[in-house]
Protein backbone atom coordinates (compact mmCIF):
# COMPACT_ATOMS: atom_id res chain seq x y z
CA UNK A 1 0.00 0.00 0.00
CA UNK A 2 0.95 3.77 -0.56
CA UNK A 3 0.54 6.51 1.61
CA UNK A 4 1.52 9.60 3.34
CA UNK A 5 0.68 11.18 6.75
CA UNK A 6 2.44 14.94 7.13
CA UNK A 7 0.74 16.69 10.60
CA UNK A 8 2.00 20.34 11.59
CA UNK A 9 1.11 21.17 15.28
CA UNK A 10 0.98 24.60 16.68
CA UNK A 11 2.16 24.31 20.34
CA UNK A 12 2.09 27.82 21.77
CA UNK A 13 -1.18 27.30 23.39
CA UNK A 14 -0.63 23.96 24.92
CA UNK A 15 2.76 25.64 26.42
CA UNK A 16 0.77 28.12 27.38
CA UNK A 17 -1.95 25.91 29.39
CA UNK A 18 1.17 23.90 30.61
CA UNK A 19 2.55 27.08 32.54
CA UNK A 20 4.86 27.97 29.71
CA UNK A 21 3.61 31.97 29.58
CA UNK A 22 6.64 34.24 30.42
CA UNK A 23 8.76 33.19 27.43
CA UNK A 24 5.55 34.11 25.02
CA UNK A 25 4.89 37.72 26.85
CA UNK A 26 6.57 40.52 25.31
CA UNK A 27 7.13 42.05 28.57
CA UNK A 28 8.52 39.23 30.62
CA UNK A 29 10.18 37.38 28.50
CA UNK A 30 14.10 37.14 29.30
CA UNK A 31 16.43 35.45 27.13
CA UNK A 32 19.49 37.74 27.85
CA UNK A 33 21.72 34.37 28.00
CA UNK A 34 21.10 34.35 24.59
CA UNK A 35 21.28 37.82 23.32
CA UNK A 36 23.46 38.62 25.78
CA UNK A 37 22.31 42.51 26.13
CA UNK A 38 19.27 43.28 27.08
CA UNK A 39 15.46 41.22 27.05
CA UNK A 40 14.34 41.92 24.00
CA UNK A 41 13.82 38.66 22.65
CA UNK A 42 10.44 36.44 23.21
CA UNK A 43 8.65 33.66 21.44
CA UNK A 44 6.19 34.25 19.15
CA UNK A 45 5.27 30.35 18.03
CA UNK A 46 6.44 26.53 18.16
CA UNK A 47 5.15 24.67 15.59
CA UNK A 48 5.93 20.89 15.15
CA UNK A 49 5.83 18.66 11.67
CA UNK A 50 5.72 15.02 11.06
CA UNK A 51 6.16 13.35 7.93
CA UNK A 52 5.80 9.73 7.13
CA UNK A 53 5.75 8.31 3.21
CA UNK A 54 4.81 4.22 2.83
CA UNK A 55 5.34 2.51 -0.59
CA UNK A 56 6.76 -0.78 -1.92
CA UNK A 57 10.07 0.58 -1.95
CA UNK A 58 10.10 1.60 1.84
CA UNK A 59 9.61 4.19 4.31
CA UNK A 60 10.40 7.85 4.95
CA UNK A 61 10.23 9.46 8.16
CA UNK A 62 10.60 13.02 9.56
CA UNK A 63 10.32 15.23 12.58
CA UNK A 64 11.17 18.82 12.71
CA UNK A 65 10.23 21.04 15.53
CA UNK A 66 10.74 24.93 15.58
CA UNK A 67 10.52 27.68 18.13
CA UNK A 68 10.02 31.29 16.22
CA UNK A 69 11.32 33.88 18.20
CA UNK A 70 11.02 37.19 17.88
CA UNK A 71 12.62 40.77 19.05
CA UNK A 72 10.15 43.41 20.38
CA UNK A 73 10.67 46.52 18.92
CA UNK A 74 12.37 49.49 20.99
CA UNK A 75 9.63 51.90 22.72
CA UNK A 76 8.98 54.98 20.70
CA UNK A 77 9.96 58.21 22.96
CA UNK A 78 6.87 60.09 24.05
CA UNK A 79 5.45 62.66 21.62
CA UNK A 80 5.90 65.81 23.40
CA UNK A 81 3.02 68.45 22.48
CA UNK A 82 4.13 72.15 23.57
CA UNK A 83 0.51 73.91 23.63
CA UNK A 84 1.93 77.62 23.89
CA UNK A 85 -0.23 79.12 21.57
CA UNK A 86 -3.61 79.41 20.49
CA UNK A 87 -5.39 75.98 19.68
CA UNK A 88 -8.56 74.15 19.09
CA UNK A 89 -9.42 70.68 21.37
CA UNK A 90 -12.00 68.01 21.17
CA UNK A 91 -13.39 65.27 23.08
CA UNK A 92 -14.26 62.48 20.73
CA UNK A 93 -16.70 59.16 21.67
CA UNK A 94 -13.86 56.05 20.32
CA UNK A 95 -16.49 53.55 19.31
CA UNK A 96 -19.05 55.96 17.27
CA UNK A 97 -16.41 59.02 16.27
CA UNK A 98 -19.23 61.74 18.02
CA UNK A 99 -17.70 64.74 18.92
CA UNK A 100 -18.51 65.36 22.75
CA UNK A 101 -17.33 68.57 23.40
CA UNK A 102 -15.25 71.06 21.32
CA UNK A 103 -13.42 74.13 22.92
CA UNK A 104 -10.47 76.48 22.04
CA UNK A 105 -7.84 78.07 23.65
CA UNK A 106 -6.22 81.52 22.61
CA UNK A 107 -4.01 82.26 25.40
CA UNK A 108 -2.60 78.87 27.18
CA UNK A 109 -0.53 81.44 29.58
CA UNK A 110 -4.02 82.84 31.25
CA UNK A 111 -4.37 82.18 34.75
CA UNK A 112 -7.39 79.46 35.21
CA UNK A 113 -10.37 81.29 36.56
């Protein structure tokens, strides 16, 4: 008889469920023994293939496991917004985009009354 079984796994949840979170959080993650500077690095999957061929002639067999890791991108700096001059403002509603309240300001060095 011929056939072929191939099966790819995705493992990052059952590591997950298993305990295996601080490696997969962004945040926590700390593989400075391998980078060697700083924790920038986490995992971002682990996926697992099989392989297995049957024919007359024989059988082929393979495994292959991988862990995809990632590096978190450095923090943007802060956007710094210097309101020292006359300027319009809004308060918006996220979901529905409704403008709430609307104001402006044409001297930002009044005293508040």
């Amino acid at each position: 008889p011929r056939f072929l079984l191939a099966q790819e796994v995705q493992l990052a949840a059952l590591l997950r469920a298993l305990g295996m979170v601080d490696a997969f959080d962004q945040e926590r993650a700390d593989f400075s023994g391998i980078d060697g500077r700083t924790m920038w690095l986490y995992v971002s999957a682990v996926i697992h293939k099989a392989y297995a061929a049957f024919d007359e002639e024989g059988t082929e067999a393979a495994a292959a496991s991988a862990v995809v890791v990632k590096m978190r991108s450095i923090p943007s700096p802060p956007e710094i917004v210097r309101a020292d001059h006359p300027f319009l403002f809004l308060i918006r509603e996220r979901r529905s985009g409704c403008v709430l309240f609307l104001g402006r300001v044409v001297d930002p060095a009044a005293p508040v009354v």
